[in-house]
C-alpha atoms as a PDB file:
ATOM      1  CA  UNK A   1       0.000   0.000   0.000  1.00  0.00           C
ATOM      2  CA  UNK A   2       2.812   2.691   0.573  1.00  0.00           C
ATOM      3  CA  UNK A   3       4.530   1.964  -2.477  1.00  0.00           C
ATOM      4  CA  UNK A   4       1.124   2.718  -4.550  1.00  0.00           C
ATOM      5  CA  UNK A   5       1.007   5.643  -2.560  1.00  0.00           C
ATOM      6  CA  UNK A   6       4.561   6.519  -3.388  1.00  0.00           C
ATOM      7  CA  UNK A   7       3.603   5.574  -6.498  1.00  0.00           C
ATOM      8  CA  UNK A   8       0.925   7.567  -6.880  1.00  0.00           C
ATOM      9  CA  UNK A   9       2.575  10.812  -5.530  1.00  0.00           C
ATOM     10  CA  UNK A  10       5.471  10.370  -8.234  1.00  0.00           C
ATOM     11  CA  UNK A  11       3.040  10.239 -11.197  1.00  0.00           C
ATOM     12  CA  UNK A  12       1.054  13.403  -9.966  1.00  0.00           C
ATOM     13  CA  UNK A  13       4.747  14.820  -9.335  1.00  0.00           C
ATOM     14  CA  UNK A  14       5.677  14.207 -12.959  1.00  0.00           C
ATOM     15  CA  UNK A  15       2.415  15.166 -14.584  1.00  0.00           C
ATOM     16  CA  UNK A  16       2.691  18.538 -12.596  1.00  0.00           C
ATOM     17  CA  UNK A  17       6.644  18.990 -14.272  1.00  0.00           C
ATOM     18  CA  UNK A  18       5.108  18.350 -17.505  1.00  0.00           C
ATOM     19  CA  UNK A  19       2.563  20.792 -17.192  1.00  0.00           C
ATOM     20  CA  UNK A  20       4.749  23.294 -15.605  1.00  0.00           C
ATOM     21  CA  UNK A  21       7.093  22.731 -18.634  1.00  0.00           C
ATOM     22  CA  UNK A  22       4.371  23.204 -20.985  1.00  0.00           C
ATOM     23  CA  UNK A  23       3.648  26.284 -19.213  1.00  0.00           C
ATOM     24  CA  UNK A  24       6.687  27.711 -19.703  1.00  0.00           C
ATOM     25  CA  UNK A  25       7.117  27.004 -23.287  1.00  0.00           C
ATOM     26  CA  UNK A  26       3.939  28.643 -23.739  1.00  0.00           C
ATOM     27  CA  UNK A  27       5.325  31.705 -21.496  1.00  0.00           C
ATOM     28  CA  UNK A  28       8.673  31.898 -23.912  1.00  0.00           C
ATOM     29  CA  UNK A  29       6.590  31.445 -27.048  1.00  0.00           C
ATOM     30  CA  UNK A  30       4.129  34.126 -26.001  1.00  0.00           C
ATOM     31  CA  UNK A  31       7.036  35.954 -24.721  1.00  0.00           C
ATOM     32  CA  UNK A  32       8.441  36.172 -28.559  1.00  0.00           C
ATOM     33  CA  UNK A  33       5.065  36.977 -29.915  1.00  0.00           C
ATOM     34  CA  UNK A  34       5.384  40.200 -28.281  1.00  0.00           C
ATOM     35  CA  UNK A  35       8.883  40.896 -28.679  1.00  0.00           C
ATOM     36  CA  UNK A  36       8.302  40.260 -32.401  1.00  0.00           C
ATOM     37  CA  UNK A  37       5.590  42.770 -32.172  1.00  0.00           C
ATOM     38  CA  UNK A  38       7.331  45.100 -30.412  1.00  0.00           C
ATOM     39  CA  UNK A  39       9.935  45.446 -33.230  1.00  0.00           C
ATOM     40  CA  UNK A  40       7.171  45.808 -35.905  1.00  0.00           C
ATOM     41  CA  UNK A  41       6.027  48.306 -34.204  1.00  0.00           C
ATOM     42  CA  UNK A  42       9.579  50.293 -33.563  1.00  0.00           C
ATOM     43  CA  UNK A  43      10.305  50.373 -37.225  1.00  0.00           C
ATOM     44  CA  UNK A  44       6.102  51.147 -38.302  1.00  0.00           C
ATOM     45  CA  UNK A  45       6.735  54.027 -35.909  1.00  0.00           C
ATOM     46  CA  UNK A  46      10.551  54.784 -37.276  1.00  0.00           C
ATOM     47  CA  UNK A  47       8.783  55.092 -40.869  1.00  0.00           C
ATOM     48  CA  UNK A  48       5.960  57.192 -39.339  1.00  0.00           C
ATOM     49  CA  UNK A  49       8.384  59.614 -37.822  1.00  0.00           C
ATOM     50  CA  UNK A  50      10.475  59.438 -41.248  1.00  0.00           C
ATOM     51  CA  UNK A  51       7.136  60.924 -43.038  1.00  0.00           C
ATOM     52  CA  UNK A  52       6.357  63.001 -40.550  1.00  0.00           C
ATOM     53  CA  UNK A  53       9.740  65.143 -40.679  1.00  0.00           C
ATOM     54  CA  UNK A  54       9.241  64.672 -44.900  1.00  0.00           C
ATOM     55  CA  UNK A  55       6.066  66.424 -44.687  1.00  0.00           C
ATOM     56  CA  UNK A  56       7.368  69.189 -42.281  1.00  0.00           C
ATOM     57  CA  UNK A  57      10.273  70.249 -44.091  1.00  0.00           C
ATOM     58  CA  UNK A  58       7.489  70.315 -47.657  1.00  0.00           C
ATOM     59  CA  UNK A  59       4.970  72.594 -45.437  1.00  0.00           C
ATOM     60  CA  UNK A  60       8.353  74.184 -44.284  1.00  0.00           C
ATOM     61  CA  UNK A  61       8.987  74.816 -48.073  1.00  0.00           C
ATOM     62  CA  UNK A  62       5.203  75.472 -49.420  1.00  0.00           C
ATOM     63  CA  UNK A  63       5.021  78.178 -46.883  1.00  0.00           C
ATOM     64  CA  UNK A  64       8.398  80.025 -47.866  1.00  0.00           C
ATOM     65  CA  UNK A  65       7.393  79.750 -51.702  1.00  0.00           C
ATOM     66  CA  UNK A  66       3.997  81.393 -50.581  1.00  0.00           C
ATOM     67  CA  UNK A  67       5.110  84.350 -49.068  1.00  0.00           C
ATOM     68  CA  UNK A  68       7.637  84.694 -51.663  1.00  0.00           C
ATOM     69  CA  UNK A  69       4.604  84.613 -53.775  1.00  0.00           C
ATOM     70  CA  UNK A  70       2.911  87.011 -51.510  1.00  0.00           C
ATOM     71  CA  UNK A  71       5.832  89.760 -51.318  1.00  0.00           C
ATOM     72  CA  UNK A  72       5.740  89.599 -55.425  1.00  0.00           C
ATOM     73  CA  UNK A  73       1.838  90.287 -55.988  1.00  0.00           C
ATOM     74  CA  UNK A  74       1.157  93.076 -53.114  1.00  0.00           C
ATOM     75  CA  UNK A  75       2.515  95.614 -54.939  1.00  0.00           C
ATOM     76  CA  UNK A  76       0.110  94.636 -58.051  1.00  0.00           C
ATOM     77  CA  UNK A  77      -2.835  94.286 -55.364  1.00  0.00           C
ATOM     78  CA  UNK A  78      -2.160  97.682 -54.169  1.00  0.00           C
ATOM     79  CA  UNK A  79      -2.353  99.496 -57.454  1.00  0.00           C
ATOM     80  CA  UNK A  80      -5.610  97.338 -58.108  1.00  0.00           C
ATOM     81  CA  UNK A  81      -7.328  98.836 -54.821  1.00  0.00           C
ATOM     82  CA  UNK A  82      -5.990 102.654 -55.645  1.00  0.00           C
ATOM     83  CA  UNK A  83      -7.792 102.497 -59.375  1.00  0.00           C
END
């Protein structure tokens, strides 16, 4: 009787390492899910900021050639307003 016991308590033992095991792996592989994720995301928001600094140095530019443009016709919009 105390060697099924012993048995008994070796076999719950071992099913309870396999399960922690398989816990684990599905810790690490979770784990890597996100790190994968993480790096996606790091280089998504690398091209983002990329665009971002693009776009700022073309509003940067639209806006000079404006008030170039600006400067150039207020003289001709002042005559207009004297006739």
């Amino acid at each position: 009787m105390m060697v099924r016991s012993r048995l008994c308590r070796l076999q719950e033992a071992n099913k309870a390492v396999l399960e922690e095991r398989e816990r684990s792996h599905r810790n690490d592989q979770q784990l890597s899910d996100y790190e994968a994720e993480i790096g996606l995301l790091r280089r998504r928001l690398e091209t983002l900021e990329t665009d971002r600094d693009k776009d700022k140095k073309q509003i940067a530019h639209l806006q000079d050639a404006l008030n170039r443009a600006r400067v150039v016709c207020r003289p001709t919009i002042s005559v207009w307003h004297n006739c």
